[in-house]
Protein backbone atom coordinates (compact mmCIF):
# COMPACT_ATOMS: atom_id res chain seq x y z
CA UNK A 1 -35.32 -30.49 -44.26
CA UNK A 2 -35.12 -29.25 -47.72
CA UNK A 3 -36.80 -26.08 -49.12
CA UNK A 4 -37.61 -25.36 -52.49
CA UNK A 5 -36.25 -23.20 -54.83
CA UNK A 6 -40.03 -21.62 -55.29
CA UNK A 7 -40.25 -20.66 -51.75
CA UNK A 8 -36.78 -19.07 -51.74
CA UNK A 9 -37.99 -17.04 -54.71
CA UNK A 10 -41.18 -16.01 -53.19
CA UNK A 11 -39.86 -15.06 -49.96
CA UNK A 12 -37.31 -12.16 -51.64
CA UNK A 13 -39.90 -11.16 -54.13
CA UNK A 14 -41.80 -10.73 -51.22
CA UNK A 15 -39.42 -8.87 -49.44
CA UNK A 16 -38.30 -7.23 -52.74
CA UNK A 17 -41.39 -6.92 -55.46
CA UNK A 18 -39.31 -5.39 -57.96
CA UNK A 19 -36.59 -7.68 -57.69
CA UNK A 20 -35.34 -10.04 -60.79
CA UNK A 21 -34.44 -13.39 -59.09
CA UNK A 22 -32.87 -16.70 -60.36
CA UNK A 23 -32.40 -19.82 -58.26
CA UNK A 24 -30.47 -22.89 -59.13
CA UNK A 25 -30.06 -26.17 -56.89
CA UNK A 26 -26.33 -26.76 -57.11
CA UNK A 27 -26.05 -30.04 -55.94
CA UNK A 28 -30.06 -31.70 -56.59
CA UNK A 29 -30.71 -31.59 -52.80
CA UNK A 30 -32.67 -28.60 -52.33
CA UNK A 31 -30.41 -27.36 -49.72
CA UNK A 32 -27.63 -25.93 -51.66
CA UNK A 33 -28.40 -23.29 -53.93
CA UNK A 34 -27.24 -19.96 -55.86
CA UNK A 35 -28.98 -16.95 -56.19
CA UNK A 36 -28.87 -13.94 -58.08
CA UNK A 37 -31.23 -11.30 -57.27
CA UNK A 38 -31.21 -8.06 -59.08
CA UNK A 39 -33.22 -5.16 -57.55
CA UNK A 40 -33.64 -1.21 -57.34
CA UNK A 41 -33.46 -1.59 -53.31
CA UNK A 42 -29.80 -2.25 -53.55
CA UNK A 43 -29.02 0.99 -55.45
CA UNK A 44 -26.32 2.91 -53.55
CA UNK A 45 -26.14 -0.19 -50.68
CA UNK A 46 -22.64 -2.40 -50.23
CA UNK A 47 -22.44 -5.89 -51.28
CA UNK A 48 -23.14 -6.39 -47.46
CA UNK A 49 -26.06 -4.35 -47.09
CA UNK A 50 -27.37 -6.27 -50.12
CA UNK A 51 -26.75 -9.45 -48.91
CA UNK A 52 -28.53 -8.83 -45.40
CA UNK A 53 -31.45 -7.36 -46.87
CA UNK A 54 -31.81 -11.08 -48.84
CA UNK A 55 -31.06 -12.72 -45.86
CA UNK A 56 -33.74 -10.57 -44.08
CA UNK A 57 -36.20 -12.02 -46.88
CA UNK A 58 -35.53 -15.21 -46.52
CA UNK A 59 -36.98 -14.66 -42.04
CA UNK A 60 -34.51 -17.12 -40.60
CA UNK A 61 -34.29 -19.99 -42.71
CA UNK A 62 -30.69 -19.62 -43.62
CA UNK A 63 -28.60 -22.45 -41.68
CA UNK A 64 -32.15 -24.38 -41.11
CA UNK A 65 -34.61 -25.19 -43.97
CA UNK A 66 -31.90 -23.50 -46.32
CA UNK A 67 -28.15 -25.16 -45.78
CA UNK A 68 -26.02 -22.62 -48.49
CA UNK A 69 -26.69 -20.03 -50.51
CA UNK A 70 -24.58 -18.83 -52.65
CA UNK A 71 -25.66 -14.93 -53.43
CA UNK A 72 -25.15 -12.79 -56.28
CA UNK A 73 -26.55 -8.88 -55.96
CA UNK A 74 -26.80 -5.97 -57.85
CA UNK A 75 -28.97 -3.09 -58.48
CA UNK A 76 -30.15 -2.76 -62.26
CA UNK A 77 -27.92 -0.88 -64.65
């Protein structure tokens, strides 16, 4: 089951209002995508802690709906 790159969006920009986010299907499936997601929550958080708070966004879908993500976070400079 394939999800779309709108819902992905919507679900961090949900999670994160403030957040600057940029999806592209990497292989024209809709289950393999890369993400970068730029946002003031991740100020002072590791890569980790950045990565799990997008993951937390996303409410389980990663490894069902969503196959791969490829994630790219930062706070804004």
């Amino acid at each position: 089951m394939a999800m779309p790159a709108g819902e992905i969006e919507a679900l961090i920009k949900a999670a994160l209002p403030d957040a600057q986010v940029t999806i592209e299907d990497l292989a024209g499936d809709g289950d393999h995508y890369a993400a970068t997601v730029v946002s003031a929550a991740f100020a002072g958080k590791s890569r980790v802690q950045q990565h799990q708070i997008v993951y937390a966004a996303l409410r389980g879908r990663m490894g069902g709906e969503l196959h791969a993500l490829a994630l790219q976070t930062s706070a804004p400079v």
